[in-house]
Protein backbone atom coordinates (compact mmCIF):
# COMPACT_ATOMS: atom_id res chain seq x y z
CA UNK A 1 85.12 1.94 18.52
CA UNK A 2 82.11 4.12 18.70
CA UNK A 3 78.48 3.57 19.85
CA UNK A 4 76.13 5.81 18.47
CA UNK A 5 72.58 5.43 20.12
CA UNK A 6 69.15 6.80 18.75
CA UNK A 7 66.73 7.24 21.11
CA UNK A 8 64.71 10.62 20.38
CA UNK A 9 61.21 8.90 19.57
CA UNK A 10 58.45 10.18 21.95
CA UNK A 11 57.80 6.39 23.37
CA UNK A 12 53.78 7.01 22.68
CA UNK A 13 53.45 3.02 23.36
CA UNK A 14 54.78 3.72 26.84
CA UNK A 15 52.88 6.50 28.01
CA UNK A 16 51.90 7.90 30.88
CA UNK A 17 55.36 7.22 31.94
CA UNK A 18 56.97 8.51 28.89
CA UNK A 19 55.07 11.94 29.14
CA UNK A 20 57.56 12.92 32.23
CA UNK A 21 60.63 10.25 30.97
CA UNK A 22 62.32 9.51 27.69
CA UNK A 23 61.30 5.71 27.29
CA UNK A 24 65.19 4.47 27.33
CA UNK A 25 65.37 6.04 30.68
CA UNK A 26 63.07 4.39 32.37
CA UNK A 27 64.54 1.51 34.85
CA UNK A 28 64.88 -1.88 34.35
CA UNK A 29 66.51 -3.90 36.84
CA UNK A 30 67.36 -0.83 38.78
CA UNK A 31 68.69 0.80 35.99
CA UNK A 32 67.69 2.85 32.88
CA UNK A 33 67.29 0.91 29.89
CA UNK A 34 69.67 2.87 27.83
CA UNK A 35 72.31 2.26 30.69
CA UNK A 36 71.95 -1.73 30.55
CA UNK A 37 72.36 -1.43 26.33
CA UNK A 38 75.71 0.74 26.58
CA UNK A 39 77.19 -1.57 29.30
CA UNK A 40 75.89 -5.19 27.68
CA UNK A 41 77.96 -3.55 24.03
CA UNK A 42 80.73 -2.39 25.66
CA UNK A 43 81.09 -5.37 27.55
CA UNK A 44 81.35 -7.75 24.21
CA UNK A 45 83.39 -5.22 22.54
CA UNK A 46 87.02 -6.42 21.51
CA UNK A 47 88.12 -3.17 21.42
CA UNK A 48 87.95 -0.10 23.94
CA UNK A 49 85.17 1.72 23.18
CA UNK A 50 86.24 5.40 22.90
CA UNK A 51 82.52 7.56 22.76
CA UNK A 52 79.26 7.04 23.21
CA UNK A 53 76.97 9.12 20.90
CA UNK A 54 73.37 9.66 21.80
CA UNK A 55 70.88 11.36 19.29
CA UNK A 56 67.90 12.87 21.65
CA UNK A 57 64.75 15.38 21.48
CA UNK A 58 64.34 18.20 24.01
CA UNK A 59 64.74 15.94 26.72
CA UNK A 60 66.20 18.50 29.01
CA UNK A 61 69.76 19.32 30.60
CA UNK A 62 69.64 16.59 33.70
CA UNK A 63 68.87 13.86 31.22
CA UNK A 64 71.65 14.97 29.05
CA UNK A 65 73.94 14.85 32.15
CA UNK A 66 72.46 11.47 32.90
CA UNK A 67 73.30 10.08 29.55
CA UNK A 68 77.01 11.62 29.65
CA UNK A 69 77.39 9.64 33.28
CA UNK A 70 76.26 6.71 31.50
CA UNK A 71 79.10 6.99 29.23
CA UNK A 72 81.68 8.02 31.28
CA UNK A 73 81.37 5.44 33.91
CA UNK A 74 81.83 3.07 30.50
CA UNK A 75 85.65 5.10 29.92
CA UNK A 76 84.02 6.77 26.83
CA UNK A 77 83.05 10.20 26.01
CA UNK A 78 79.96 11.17 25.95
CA UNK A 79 78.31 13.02 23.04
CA UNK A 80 74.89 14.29 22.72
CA UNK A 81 73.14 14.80 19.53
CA UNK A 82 69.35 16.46 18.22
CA UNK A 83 66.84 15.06 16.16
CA UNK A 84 64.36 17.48 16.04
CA UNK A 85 61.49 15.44 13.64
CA UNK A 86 60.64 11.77 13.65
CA UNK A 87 62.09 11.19 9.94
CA UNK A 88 62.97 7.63 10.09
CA UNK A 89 66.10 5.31 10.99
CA UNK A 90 68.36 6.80 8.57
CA UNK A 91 67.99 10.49 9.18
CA UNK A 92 68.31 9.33 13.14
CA UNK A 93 71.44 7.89 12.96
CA UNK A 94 72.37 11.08 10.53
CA UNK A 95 72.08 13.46 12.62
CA UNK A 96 75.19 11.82 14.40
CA UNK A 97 76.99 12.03 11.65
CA UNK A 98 80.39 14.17 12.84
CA UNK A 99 81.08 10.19 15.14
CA UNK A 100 80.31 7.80 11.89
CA UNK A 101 84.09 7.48 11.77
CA UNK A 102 85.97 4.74 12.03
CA UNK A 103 84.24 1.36 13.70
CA UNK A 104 80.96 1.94 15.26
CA UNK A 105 78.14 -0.03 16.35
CA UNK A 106 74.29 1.61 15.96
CA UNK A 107 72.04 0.42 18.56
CA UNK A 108 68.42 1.83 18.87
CA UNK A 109 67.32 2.15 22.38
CA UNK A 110 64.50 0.45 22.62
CA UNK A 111 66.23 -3.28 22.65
CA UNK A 112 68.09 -5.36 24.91
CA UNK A 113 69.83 -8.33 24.04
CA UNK A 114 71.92 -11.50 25.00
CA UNK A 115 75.13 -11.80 22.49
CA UNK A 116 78.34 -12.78 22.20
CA UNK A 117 78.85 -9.76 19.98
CA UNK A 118 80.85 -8.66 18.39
CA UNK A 119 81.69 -10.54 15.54
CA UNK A 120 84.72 -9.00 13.70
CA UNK A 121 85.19 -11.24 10.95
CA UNK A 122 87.70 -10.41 8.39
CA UNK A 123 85.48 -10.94 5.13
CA UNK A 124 82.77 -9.30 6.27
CA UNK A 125 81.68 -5.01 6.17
CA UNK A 126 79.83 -5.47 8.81
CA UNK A 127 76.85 -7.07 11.25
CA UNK A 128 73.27 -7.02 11.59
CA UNK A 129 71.96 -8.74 14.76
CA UNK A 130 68.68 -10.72 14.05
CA UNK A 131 66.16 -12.36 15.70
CA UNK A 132 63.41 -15.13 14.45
CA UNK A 133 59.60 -13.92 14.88
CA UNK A 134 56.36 -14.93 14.53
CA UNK A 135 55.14 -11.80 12.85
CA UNK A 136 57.74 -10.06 11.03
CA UNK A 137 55.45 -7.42 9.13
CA UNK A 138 56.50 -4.54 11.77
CA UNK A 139 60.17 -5.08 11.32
CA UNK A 140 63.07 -4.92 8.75
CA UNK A 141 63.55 -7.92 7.47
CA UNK A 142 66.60 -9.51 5.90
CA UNK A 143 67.32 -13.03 3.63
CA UNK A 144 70.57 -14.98 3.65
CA UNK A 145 72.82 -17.19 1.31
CA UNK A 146 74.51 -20.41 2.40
CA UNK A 147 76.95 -18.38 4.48
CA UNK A 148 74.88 -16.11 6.17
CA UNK A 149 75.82 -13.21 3.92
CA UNK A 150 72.72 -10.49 3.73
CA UNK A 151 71.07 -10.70 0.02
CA UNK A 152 68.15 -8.78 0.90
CA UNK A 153 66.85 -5.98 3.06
CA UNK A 154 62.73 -5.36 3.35
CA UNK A 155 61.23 -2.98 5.34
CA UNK A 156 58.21 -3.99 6.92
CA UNK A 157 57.17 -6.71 4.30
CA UNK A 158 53.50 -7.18 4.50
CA UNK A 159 53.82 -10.15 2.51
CA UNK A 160 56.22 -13.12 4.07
CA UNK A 161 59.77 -12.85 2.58
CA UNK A 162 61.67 -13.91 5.73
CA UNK A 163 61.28 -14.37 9.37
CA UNK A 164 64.15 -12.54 10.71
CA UNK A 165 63.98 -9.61 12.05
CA UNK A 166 66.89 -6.55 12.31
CA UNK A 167 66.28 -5.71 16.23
CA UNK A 168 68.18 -2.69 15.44
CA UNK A 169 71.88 -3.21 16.18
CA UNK A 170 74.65 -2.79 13.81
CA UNK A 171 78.60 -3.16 13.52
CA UNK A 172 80.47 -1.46 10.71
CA UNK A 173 84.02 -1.58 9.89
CA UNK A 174 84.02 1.88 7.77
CA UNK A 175 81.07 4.13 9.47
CA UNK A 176 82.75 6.72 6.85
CA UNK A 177 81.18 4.48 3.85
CA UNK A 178 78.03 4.34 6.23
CA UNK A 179 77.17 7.82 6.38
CA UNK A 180 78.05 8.18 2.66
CA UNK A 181 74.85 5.92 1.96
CA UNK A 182 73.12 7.60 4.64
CA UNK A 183 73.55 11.12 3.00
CA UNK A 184 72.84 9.37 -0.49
CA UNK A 185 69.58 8.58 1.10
CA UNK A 186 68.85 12.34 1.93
CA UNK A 187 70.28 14.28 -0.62
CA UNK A 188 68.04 12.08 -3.37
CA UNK A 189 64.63 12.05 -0.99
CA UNK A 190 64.92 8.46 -0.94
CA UNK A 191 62.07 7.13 1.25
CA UNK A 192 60.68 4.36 2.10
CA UNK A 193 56.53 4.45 3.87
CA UNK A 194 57.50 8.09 3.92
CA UNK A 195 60.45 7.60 5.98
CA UNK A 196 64.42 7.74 5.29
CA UNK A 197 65.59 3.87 6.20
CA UNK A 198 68.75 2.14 7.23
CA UNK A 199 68.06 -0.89 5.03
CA UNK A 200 67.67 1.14 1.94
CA UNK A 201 71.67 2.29 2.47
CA UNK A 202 72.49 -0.86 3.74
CA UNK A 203 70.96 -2.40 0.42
CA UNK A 204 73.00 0.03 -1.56
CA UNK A 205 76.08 -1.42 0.35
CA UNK A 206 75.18 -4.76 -0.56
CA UNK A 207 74.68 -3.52 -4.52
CA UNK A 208 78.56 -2.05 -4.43
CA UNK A 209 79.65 -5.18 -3.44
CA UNK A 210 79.77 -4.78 0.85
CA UNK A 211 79.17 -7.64 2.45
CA UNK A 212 76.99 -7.74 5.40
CA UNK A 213 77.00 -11.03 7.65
CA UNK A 214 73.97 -11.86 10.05
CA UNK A 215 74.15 -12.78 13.86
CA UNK A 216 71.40 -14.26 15.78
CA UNK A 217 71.08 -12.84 19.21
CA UNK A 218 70.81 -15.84 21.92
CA UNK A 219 67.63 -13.10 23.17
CA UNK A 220 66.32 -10.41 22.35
CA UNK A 221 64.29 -8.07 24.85
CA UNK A 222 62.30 -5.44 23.61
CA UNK A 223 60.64 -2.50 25.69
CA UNK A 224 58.55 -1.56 23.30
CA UNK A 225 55.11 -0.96 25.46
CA UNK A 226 54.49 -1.77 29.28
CA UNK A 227 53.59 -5.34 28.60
CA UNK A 228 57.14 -5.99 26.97
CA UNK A 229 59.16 -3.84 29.48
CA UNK A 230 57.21 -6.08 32.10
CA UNK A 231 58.64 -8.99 31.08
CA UNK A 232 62.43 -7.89 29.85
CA UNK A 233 62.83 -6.74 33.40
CA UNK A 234 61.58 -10.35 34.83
CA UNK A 235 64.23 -11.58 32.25
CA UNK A 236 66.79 -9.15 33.14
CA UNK A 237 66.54 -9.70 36.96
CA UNK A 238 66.98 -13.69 35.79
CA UNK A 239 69.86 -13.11 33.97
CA UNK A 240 71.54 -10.60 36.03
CA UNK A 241 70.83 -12.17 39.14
CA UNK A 242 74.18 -12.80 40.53
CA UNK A 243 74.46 -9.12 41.09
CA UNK A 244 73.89 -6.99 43.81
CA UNK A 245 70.53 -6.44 43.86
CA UNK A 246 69.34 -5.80 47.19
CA UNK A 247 70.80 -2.27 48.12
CA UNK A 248 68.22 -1.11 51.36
CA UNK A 249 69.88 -1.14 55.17
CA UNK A 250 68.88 -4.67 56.30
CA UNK A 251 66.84 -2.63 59.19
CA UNK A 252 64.65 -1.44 56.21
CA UNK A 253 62.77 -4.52 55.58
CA UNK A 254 60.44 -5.80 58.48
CA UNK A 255 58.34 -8.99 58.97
CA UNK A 256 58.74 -9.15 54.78
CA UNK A 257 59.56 -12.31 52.58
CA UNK A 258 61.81 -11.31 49.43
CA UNK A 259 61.08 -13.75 46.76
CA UNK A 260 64.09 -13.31 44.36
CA UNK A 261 64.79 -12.37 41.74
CA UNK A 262 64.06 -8.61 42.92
CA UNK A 263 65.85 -5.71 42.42
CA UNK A 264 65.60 -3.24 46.14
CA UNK A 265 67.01 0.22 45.50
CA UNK A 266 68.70 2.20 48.32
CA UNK A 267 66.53 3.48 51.24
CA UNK A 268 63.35 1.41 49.99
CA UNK A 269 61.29 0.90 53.34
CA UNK A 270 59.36 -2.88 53.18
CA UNK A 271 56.81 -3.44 56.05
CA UNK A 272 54.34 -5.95 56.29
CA UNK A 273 54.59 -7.37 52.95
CA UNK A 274 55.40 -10.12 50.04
CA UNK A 275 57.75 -9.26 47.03
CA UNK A 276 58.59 -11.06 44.34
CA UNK A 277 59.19 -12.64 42.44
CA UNK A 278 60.65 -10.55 39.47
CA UNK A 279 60.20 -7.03 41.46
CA UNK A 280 62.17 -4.04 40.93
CA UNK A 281 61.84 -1.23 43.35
CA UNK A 282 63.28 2.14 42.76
CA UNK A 283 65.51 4.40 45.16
CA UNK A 284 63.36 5.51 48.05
CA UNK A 285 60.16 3.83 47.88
CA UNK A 286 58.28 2.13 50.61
CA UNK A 287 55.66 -0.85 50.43
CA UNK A 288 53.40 -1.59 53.37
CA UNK A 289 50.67 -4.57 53.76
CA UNK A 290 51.21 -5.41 50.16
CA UNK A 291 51.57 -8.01 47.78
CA UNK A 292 53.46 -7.59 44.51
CA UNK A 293 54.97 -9.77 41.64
CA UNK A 294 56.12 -9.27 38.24
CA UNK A 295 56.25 -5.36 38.05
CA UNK A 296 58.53 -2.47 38.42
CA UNK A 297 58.02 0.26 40.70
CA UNK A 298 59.78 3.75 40.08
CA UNK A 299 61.58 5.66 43.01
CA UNK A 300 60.25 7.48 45.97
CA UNK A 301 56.43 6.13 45.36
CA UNK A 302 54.57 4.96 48.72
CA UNK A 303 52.54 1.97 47.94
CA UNK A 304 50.14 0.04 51.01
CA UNK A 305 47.46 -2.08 50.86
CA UNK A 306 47.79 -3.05 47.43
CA UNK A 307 47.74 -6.76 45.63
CA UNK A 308 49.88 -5.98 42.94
CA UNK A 309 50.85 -8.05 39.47
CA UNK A 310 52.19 -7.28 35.92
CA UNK A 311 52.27 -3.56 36.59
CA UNK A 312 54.41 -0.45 35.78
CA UNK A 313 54.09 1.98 38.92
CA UNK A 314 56.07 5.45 38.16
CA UNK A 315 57.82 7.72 40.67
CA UNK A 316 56.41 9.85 43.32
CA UNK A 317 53.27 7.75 43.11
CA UNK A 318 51.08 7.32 46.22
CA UNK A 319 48.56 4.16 45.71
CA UNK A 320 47.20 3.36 48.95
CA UNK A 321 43.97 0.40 49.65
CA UNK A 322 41.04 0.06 51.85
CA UNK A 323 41.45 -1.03 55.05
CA UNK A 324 38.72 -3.28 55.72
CA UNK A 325 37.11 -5.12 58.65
CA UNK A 326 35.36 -8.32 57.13
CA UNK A 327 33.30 -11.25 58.75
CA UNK A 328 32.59 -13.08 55.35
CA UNK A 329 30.83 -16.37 55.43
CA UNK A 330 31.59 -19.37 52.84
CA UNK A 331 30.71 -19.65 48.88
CA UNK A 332 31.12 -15.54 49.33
CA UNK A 333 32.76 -13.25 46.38
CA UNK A 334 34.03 -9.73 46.30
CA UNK A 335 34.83 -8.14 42.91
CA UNK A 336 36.32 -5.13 42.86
């Protein structure tokens, strides 16, 4: 089994933090997002999942030696691929194309998921994992028979056709036969809004007779802008919560309240303060006189003074507050 993993988009819904961090390495949880996808697959995987192929930009030589740790510590080898223009879901996963052998699962990087993936069923080519949505005009869209065979794949219907929506991961049986349709879809300039797409060769598979079954995730979490990432790492930390989550020296945290869930990296210094609930703090960070919920804050940033909520803090941040001396009377307000 492989996993092959796009993830070379620049993330422009996620900046500023995306302007120093590929957007499926930033932490959720206490750990990148792209780490939590490999593990959560791997984990539901029936077989042994042999490499883990990631198709990047210019993201640098310690991010490439991040993502090959990722893999490793899964038993898998790690494989690094280049996509060097934004060209659409098909010519992403193409650029892998020496690992579409054998069984492989697709995930796109920018999704996190509750499963009990994967389904291997004998009369079926293959899975699409799909959720139900409001608003499914931003999304690939796909229709079903009785037996939740595929019959249709739409990209981005701005008319309604369906309501559920590919969250981008795929199983195939043959990822041979898949990158044949994928190359049919570049060697003939087949496009779709200007872009090569995976539901155009997975349409062609349905044509020659492939059938593709449907599998409704039991969640799906996207990180998609900061708003989103907010909340999949509340969910995340809810989910996950039996882990360990609280790595700091006990001596670290002082006249402090913890409301869990929280993730506390290692050497985080807490003085003087109230976190949680749904707070994750990176590796060397300190809070003091503060009050923050719902947010993530990256490693080695010194926050104090602050009244924090709903927030994405980066790393090597310093946000510091006024200290104030008040004597304020009653039916008194203070907008900052």
């Amino acid at each position: 089994m492989k996993i092959i993993v796009p993830m070379a988009g620049m993330g422009k819904r996620m900046r500023p933090h995306t302007l120093t961090i590929p957007k499926p390495l930033i932490p959720v949880a206490g750990k990148p997002i792209v780490q939590h996808l490999v593990e959560d697959i791997t984990k539901v995987c029936h077989e042994k999942v042999d490499e883990i192929a990631y198709v990047i930009g210019n993201f640098g030589p310690e991010v490439e030696k991040d993502l090959i740790r990722i893999a490793e510590a899964q038993g898998a080898k790690g494989s690094i691929y280049y996509q060097h223009e934004a060209l659409g879901t098909a010519h992403a996963i193409m650029c892998a194309k020496e690992s579409l052998k054998g069984k492989v699962v697709i995930a796109f990087a920018d999704t996190l998921f509750k499963s009990d993936m994967i389904h291997d069923n004998p009369d079926s080519d293959g899975t699409i994992w799909v959720s139900r949505i409001d608003d499914p005009r931003m999304f690939g869209v796909v229709k079903l028979d009785s037996n939740g065979v595929i019959t249709d794949f739409l990209e981005k219907p701005q008319t309604f056709v369906s309501d559920l929506a590919i969250i981008g991961i795929y199983y195939f049986k043959d990822g041979e036969n898949l990158r044949s349709e994928l190359q049919f879809l570049l060697d003939n300039d087949i496009r779709d809004k200007g872009e090569y797409q995976i539901t155009n060769a997975l349409e062609n598979m349905k044509v020659k007779g492939k059938k593709l079954h449907a599998a409704t995730v039991q969640e799906w979490l996207d990180c998609g802008n900061k708003n989103a990432t907010v909340h999949t790492n509340n969910r995340v930390l809810e989910i996950k919560s039996g882990a360990a989550c609280n790595l700091t020296e006990p001596g670290n945290i002082v006249n402090s309240i913890i409301v869990e869930p929280c993730y506390i990296g290692k050497d985080v210094k807490i003085h003087n303060s109230i976190i949680g609930p749904h707070v994750s703090i990176g590796n060397g960070s300190s809070v003091v006189d503060s009050v923050i919920r719902n947010s993530i804050i990256q490693g080695s940033t010194k926050i104090a003074s602050k009244c924090i909520g709903d927030s994405m803090i980066g790393s090597h941040v310093v946000l510091e507050g006024k200290a104030e001396d008040l004597n304020i009377g009653d039916y008194t307000n203070t907008i900052n």
